[in-house]
PDB file of N, CA and C in Angstrom:
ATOM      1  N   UNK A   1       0.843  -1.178   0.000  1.00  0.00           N
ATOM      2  CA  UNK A   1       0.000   0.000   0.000  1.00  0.00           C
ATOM      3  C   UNK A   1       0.893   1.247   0.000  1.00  0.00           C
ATOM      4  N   UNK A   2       0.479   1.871  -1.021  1.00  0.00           N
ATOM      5  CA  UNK A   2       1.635   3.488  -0.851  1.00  0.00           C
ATOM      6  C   UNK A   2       0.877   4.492  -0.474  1.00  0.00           C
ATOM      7  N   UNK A   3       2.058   5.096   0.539  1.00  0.00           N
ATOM      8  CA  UNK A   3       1.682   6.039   1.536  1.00  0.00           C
ATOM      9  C   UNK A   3       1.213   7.264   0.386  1.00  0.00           C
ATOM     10  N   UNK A   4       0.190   8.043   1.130  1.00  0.00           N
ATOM     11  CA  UNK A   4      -0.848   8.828   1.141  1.00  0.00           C
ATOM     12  C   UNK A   4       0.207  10.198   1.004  1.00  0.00           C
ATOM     13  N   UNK A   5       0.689  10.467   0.404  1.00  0.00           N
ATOM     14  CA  UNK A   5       1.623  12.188  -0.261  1.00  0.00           C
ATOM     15  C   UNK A   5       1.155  13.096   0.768  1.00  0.00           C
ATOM     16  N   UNK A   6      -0.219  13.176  -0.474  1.00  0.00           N
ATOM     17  CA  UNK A   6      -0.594  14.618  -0.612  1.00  0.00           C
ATOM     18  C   UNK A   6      -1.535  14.487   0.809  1.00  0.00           C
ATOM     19  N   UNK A   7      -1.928  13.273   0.989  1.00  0.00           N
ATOM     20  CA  UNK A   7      -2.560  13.163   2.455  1.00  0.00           C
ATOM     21  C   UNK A   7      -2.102  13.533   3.627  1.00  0.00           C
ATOM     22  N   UNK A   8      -0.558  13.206   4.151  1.00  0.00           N
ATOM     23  CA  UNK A   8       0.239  13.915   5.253  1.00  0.00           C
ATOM     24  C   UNK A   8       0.813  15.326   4.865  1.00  0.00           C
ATOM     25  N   UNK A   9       0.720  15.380   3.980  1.00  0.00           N
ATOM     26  CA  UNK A   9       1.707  16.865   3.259  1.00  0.00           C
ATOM     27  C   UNK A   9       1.367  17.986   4.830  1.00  0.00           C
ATOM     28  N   UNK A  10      -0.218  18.296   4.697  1.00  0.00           N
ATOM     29  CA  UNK A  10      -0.324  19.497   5.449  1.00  0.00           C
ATOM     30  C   UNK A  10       0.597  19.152   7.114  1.00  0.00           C
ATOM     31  N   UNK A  11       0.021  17.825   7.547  1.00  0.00           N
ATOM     32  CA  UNK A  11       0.246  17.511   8.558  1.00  0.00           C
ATOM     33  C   UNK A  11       2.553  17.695   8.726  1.00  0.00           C
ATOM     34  N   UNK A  12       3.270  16.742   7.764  1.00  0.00           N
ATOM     35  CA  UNK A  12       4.251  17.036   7.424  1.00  0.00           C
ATOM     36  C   UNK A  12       5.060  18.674   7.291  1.00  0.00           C
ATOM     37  N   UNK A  13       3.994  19.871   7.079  1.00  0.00           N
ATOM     38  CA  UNK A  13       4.116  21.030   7.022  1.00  0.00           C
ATOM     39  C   UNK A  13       4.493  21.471   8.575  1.00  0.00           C
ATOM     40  N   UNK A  14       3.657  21.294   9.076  1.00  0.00           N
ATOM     41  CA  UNK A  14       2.767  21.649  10.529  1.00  0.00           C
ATOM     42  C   UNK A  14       4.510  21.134  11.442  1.00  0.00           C
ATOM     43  N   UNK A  15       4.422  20.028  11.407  1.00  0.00           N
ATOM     44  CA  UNK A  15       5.645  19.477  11.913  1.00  0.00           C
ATOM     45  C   UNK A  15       6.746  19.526  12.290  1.00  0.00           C
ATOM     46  N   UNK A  16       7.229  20.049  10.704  1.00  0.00           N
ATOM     47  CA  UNK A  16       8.507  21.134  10.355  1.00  0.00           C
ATOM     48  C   UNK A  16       8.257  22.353  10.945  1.00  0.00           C
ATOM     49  N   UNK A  17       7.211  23.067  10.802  1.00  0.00           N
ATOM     50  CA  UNK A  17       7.040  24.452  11.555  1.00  0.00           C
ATOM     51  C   UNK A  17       6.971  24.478  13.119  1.00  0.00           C
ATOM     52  N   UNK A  18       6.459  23.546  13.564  1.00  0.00           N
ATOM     53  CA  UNK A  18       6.446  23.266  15.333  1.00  0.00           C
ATOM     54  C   UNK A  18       7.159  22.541  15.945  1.00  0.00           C
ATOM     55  N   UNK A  19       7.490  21.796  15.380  1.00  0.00           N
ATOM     56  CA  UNK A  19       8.555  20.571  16.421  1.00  0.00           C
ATOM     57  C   UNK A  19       9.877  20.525  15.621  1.00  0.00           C
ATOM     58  N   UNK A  20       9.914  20.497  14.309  1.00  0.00           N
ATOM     59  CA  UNK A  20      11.289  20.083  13.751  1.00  0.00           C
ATOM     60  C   UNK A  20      12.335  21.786  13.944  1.00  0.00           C
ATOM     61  N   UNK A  21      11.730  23.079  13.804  1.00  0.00           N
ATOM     62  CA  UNK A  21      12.385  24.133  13.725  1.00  0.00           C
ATOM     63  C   UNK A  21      12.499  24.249  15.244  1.00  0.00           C
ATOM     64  N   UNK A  22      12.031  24.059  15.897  1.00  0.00           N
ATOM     65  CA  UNK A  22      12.471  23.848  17.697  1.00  0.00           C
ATOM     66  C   UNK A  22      13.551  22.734  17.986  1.00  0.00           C
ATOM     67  N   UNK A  23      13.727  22.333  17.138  1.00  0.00           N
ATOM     68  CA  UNK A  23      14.634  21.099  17.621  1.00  0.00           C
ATOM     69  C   UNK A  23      16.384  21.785  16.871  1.00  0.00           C
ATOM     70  N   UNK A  24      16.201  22.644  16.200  1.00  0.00           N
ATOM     71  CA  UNK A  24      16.976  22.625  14.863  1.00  0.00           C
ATOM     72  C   UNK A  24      18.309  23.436  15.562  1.00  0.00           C
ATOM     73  N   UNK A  25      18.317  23.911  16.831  1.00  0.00           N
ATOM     74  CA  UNK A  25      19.602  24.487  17.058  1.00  0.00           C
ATOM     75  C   UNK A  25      20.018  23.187  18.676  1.00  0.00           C
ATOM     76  N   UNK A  26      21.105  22.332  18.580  1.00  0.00           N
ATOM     77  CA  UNK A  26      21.274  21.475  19.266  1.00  0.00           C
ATOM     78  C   UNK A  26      21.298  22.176  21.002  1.00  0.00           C
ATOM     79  N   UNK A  27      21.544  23.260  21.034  1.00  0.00           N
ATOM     80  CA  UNK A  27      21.521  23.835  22.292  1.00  0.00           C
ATOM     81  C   UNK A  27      19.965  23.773  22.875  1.00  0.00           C
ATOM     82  N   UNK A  28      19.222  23.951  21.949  1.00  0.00           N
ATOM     83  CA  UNK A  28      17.612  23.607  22.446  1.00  0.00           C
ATOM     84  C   UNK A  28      17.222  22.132  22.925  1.00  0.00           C
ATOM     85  N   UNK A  29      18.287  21.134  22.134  1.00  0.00           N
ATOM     86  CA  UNK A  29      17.963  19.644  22.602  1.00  0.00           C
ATOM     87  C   UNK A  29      18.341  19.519  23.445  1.00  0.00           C
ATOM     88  N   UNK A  30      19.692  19.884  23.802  1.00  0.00           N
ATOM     89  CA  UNK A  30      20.660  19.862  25.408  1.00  0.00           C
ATOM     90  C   UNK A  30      19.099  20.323  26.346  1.00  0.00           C
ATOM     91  N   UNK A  31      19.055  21.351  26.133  1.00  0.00           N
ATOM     92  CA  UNK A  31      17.676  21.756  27.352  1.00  0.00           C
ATOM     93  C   UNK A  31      16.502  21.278  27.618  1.00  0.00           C
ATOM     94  N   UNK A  32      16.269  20.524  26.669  1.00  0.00           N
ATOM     95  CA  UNK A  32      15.186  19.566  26.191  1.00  0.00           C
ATOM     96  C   UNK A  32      15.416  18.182  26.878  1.00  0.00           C
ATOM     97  N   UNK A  33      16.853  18.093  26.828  1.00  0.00           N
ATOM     98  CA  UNK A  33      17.242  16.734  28.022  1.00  0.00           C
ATOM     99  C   UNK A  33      17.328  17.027  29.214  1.00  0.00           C
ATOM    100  N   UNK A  34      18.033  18.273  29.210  1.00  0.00           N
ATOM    101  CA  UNK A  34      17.979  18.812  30.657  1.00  0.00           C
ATOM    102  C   UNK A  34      16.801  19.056  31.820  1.00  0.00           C
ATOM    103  N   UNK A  35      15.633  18.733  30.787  1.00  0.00           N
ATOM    104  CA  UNK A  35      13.965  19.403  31.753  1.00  0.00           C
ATOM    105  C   UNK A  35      13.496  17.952  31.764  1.00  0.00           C
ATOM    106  N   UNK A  36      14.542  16.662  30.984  1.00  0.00           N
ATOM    107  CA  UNK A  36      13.554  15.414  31.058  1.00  0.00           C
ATOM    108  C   UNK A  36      13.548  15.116  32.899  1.00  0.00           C
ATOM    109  N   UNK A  37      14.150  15.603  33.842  1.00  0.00           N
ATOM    110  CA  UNK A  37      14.622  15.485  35.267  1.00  0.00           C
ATOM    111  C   UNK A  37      13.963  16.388  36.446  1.00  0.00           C
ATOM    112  N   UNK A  38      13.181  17.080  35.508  1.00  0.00           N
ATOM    113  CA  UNK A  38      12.631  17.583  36.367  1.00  0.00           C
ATOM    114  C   UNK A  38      12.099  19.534  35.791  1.00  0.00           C
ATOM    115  N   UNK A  39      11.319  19.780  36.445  1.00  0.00           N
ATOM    116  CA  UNK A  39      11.299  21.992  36.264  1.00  0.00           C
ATOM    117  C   UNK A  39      12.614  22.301  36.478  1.00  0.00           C
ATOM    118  N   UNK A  40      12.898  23.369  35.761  1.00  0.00           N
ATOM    119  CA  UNK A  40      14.354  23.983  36.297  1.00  0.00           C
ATOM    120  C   UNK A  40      13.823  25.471  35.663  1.00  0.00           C
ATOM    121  N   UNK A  41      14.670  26.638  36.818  1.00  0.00           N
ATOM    122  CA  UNK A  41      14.709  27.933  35.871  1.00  0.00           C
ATOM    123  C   UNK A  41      15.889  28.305  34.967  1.00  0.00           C
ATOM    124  N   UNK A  42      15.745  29.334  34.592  1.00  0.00           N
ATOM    125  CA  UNK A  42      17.168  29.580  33.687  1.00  0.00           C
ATOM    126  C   UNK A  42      18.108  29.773  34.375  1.00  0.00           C
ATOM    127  N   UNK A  43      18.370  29.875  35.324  1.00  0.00           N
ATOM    128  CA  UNK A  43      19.679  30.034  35.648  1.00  0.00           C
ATOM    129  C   UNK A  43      20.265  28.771  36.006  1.00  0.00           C
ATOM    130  N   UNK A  44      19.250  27.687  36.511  1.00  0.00           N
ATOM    131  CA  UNK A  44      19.718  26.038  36.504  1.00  0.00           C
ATOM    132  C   UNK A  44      20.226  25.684  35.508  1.00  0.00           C
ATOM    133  N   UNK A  45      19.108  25.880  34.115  1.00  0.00           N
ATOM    134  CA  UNK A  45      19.579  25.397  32.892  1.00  0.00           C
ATOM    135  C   UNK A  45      20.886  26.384  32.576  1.00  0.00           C
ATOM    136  N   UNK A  46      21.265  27.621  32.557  1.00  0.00           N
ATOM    137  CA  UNK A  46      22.356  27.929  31.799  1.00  0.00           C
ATOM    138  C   UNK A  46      23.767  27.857  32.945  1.00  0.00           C
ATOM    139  N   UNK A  47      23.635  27.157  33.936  1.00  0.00           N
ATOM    140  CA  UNK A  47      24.443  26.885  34.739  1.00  0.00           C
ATOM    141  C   UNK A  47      25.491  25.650  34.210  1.00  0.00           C
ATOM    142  N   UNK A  48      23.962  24.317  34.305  1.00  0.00           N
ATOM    143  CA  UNK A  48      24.176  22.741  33.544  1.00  0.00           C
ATOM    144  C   UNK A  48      24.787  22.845  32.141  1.00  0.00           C
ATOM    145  N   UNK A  49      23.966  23.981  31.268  1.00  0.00           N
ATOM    146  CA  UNK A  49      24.646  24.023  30.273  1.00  0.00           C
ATOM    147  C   UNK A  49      26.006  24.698  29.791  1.00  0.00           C
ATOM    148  N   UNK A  50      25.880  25.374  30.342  1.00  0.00           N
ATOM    149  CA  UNK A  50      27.424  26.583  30.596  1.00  0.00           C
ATOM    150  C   UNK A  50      27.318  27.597  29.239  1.00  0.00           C
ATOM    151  N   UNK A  51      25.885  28.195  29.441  1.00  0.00           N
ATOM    152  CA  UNK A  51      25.728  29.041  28.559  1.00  0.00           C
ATOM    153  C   UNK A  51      25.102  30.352  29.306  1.00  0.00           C
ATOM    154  N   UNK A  52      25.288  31.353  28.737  1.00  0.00           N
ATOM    155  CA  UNK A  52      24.843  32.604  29.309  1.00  0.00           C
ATOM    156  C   UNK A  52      23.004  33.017  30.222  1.00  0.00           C
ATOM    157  N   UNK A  53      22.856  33.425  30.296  1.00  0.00           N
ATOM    158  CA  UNK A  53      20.990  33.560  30.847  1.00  0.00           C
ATOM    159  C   UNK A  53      20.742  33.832  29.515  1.00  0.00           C
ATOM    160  N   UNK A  54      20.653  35.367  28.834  1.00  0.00           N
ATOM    161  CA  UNK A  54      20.103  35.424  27.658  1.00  0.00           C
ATOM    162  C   UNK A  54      19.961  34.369  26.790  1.00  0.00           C
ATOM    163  N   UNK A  55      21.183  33.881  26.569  1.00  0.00           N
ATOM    164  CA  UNK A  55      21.385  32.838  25.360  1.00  0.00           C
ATOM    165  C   UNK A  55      19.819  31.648  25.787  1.00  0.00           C
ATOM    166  N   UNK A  56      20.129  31.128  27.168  1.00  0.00           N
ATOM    167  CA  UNK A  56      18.924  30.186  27.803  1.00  0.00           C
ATOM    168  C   UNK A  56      17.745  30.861  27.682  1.00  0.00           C
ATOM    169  N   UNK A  57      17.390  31.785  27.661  1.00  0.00           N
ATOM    170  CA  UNK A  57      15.942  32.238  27.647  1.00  0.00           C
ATOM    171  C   UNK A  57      15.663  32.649  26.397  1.00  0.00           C
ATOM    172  N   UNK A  58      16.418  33.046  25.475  1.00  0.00           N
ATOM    173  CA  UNK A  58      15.893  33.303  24.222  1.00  0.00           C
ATOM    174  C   UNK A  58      15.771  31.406  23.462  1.00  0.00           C
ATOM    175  N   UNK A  59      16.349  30.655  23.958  1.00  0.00           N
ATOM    176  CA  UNK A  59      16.158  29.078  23.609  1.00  0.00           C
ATOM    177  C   UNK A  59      14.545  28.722  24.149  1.00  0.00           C
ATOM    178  N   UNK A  60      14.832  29.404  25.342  1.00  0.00           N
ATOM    179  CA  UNK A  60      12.921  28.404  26.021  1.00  0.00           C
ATOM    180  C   UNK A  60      12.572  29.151  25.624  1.00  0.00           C
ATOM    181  N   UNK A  61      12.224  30.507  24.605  1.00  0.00           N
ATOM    182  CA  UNK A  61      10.904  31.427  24.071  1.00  0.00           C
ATOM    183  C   UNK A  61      10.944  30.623  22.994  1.00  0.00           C
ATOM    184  N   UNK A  62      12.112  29.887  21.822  1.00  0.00           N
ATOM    185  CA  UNK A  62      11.034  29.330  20.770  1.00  0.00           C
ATOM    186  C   UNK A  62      10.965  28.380  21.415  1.00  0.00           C
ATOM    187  N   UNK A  63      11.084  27.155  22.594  1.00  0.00           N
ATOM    188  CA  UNK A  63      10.730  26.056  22.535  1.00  0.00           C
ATOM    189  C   UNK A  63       9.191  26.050  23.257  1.00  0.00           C
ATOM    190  N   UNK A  64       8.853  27.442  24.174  1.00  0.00           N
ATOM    191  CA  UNK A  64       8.058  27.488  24.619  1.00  0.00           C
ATOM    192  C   UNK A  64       6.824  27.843  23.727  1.00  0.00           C
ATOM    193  N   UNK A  65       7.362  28.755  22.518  1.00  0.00           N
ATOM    194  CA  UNK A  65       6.413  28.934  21.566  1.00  0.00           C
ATOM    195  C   UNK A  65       5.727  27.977  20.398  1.00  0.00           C
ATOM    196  N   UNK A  66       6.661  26.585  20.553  1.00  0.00           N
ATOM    197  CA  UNK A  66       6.384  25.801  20.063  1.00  0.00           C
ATOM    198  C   UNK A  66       5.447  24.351  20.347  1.00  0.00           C
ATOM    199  N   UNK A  67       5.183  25.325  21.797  1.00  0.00           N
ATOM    200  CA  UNK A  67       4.834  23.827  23.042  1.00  0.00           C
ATOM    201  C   UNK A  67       5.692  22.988  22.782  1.00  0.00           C
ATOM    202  N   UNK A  68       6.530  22.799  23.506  1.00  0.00           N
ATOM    203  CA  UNK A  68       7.884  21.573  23.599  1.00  0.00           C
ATOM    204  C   UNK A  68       7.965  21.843  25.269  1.00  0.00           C
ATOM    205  N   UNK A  69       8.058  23.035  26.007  1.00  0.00           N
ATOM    206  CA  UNK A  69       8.170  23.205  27.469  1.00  0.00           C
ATOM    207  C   UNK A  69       6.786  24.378  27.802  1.00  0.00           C
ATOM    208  N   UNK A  70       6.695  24.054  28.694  1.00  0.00           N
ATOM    209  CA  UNK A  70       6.019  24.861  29.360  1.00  0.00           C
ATOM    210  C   UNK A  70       6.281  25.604  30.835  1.00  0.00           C
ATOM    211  N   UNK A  71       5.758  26.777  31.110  1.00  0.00           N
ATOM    212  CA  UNK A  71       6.423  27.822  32.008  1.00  0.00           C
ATOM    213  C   UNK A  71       5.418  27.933  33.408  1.00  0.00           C
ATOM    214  N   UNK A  72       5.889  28.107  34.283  1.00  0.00           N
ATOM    215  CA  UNK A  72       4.937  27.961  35.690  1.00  0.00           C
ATOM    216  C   UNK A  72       5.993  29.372  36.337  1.00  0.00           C
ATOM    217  N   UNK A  73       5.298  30.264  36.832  1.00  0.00           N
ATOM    218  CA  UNK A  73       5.728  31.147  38.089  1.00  0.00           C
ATOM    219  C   UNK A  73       5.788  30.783  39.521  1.00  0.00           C
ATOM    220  N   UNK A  74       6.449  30.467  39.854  1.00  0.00           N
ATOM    221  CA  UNK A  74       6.307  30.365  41.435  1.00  0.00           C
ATOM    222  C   UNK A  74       7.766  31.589  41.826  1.00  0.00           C
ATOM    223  N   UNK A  75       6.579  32.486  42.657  1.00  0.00           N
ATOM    224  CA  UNK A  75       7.209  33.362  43.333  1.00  0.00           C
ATOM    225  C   UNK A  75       7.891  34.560  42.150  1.00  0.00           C
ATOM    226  N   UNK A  76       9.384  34.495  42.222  1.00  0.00           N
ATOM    227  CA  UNK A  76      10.145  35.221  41.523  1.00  0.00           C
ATOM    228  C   UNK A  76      10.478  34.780  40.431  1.00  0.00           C
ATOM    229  N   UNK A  77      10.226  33.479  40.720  1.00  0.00           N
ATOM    230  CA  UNK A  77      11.287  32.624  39.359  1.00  0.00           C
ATOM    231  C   UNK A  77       9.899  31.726  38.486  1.00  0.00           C
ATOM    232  N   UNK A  78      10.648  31.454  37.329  1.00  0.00           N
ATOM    233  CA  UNK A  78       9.509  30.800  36.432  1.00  0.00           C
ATOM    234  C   UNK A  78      10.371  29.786  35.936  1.00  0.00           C
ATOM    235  N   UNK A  79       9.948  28.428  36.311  1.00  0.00           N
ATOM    236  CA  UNK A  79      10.226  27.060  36.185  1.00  0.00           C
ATOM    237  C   UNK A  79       9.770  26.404  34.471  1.00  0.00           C
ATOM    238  N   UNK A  80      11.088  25.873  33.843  1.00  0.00           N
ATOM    239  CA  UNK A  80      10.373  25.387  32.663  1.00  0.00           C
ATOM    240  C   UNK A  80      10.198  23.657  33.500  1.00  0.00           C
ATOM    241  N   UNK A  81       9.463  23.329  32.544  1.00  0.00           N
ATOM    242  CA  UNK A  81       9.083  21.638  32.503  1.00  0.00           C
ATOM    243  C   UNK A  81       8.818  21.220  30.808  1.00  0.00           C
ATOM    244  N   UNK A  82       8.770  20.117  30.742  1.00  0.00           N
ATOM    245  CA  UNK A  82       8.286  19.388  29.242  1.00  0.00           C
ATOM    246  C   UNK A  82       7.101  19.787  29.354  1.00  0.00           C
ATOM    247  N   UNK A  83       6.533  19.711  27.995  1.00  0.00           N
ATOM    248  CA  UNK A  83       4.939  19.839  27.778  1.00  0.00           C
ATOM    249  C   UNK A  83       4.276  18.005  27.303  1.00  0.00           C
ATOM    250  N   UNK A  84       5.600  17.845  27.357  1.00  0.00           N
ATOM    251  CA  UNK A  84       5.182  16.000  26.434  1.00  0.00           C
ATOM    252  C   UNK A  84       6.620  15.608  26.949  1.00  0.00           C
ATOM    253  N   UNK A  85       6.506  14.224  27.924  1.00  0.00           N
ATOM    254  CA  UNK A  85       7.404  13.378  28.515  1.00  0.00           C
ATOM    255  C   UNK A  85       7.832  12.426  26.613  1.00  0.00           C
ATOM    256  N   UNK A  86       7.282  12.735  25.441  1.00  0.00           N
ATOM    257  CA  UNK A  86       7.214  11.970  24.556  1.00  0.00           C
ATOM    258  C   UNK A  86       8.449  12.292  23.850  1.00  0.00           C
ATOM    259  N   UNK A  87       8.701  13.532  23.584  1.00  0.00           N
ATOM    260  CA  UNK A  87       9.850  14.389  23.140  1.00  0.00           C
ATOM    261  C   UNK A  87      11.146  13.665  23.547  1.00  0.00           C
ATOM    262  N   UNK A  88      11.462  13.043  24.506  1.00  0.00           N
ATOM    263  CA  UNK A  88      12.541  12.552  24.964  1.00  0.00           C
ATOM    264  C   UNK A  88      12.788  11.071  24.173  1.00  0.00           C
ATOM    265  N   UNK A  89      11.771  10.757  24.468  1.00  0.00           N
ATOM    266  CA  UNK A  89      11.846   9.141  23.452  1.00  0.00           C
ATOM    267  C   UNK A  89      11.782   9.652  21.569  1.00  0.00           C
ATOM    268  N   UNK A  90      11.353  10.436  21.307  1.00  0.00           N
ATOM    269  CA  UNK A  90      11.309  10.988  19.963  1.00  0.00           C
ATOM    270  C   UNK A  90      13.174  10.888  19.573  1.00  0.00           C
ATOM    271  N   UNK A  91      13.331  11.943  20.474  1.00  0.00           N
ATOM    272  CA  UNK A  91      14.925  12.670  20.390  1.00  0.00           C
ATOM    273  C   UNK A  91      15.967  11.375  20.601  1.00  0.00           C
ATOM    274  N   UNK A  92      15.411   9.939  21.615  1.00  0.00           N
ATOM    275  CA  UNK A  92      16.646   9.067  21.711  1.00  0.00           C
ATOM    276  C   UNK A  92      16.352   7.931  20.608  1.00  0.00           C
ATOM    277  N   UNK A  93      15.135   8.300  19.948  1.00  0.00           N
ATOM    278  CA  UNK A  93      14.858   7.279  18.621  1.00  0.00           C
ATOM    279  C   UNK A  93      15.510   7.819  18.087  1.00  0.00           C
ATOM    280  N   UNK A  94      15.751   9.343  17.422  1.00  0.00           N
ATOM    281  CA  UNK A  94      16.569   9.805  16.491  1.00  0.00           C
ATOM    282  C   UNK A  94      18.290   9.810  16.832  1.00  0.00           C
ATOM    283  N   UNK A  95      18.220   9.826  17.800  1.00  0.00           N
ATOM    284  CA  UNK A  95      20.157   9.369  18.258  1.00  0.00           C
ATOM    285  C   UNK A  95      20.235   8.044  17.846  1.00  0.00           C
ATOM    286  N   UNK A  96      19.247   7.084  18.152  1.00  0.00           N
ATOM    287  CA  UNK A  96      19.708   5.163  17.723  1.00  0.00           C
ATOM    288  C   UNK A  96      19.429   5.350  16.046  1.00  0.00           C
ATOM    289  N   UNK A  97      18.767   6.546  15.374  1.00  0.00           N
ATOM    290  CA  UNK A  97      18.734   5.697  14.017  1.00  0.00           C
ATOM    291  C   UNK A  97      20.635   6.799  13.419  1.00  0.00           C
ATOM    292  N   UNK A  98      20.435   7.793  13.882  1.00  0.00           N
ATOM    293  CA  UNK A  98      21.546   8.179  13.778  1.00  0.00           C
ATOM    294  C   UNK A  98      23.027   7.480  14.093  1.00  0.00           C
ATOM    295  N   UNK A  99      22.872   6.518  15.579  1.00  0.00           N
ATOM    296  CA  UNK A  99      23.941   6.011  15.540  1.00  0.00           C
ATOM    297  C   UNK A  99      24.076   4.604  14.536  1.00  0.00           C
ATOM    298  N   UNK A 100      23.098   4.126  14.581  1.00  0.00           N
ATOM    299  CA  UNK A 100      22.893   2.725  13.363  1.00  0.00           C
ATOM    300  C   UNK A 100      23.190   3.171  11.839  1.00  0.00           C
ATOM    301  N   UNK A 101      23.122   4.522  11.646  1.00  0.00           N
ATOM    302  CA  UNK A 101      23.330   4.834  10.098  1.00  0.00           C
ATOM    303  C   UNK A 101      25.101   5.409  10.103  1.00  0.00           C
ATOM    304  N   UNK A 102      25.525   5.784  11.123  1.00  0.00           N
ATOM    305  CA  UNK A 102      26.943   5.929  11.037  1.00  0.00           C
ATOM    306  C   UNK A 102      28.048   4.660  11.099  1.00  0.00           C
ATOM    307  N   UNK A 103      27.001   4.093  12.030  1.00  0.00           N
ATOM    308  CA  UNK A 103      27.863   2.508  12.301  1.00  0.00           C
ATOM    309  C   UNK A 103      27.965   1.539  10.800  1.00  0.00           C
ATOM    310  N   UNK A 104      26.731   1.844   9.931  1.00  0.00           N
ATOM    311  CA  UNK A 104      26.420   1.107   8.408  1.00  0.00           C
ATOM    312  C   UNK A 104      27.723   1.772   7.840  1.00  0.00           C
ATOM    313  N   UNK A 105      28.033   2.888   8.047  1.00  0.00           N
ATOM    314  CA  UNK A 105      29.302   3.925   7.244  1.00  0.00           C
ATOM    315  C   UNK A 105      29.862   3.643   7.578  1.00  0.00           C
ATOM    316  N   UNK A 106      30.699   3.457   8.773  1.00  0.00           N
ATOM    317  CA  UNK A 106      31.890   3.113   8.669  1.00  0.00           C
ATOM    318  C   UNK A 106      31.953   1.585   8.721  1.00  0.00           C
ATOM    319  N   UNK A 107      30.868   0.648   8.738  1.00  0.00           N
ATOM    320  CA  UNK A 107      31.001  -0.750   8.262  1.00  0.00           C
ATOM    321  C   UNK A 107      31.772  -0.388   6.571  1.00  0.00           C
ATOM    322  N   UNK A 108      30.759  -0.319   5.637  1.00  0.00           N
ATOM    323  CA  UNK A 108      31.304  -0.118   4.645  1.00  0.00           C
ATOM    324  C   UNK A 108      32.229   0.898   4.066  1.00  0.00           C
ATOM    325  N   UNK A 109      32.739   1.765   5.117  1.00  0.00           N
ATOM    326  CA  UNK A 109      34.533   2.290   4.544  1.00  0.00           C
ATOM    327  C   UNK A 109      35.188   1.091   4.440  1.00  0.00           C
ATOM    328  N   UNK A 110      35.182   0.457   6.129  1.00  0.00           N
ATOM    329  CA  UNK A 110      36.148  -0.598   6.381  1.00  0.00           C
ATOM    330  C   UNK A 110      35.859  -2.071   5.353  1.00  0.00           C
ATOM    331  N   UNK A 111      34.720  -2.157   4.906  1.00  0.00           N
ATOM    332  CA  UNK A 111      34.801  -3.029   3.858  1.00  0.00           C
ATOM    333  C   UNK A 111      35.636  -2.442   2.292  1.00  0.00           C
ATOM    334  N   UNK A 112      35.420  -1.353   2.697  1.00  0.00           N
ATOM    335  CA  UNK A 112      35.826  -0.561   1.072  1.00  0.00           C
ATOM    336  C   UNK A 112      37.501  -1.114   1.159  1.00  0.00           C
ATOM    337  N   UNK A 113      37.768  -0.008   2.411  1.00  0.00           N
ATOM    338  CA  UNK A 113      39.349   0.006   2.252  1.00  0.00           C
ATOM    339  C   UNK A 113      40.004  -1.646   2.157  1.00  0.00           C
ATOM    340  N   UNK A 114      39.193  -3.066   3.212  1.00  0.00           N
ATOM    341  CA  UNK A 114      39.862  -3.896   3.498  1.00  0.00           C
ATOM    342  C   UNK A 114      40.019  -5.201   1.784  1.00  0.00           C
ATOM    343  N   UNK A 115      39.034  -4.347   1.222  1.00  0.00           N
ATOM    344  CA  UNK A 115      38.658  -4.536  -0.229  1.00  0.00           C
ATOM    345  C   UNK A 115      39.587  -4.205  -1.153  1.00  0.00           C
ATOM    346  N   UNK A 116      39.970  -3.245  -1.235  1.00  0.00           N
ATOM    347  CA  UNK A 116      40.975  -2.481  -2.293  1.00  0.00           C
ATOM    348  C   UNK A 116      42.567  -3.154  -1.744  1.00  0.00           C
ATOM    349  N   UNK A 117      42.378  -3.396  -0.620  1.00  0.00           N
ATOM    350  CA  UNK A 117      43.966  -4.617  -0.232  1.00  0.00           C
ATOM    351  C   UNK A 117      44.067  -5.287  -0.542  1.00  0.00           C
ATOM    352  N   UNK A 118      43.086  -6.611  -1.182  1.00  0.00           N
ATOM    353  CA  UNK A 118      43.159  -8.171  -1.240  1.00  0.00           C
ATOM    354  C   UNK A 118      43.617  -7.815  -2.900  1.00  0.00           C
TER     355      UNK A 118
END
């Protein structure tokens, strides 16, 4: 049965605009692992990460604008959290197909090179 194109297209659109362009600067994924443990404010996260406050808060405005985290006030400080515990398993599916497609590469260098010896 072949998949449906023009059927996911919009949905495929939507995707790229909300979840894939939130994901697209790796400093947003670092923080994205960093909230799988729990709320933290920015100064937790740019502590763990060893990046500036600004730099951390201009990261949780698109991830927050994207629903990926969500923001709670308590008191002075405003705590991010995940909006979806799902995001984390998304992000370590895409590290295992990433590491399985590098491991296929350098299978076949090392077949290449051990090839061109015999």
């Amino acid at each position: 049965m072949a998949t449906d194109i023009k059927g996911i297209r919009e949905e495929v659109l939507q995707l790229h605009a909300h979840i894939c362009s939130g994901l697209a600067d790796p400093n947003r994924i670092l923080l994205i692992y960093n909230l799988a443990d729990g709320p933290k404010n920015v100064n937790d996260l740019a502590g763990a990460l060893e990046l500036n406050q600004p730099t951390v808060s201009r990261h949780l405005k698109v991830l927050r604008d994207r629903g990926i985290v969500h923001a709670n006030r308590e008191g002075q400080s405003v705590y991010y959290s995940l909006s979806d515990r799902r995001i984390i398993q998304a992000l370590d599916l895409l590290r295992l197909v990433m590491a399985e497609s590098l491991q296929n590469q350098a299978s076949m260098v090392s077949h290449a090179i051990n090839g061109t010896k015999n």
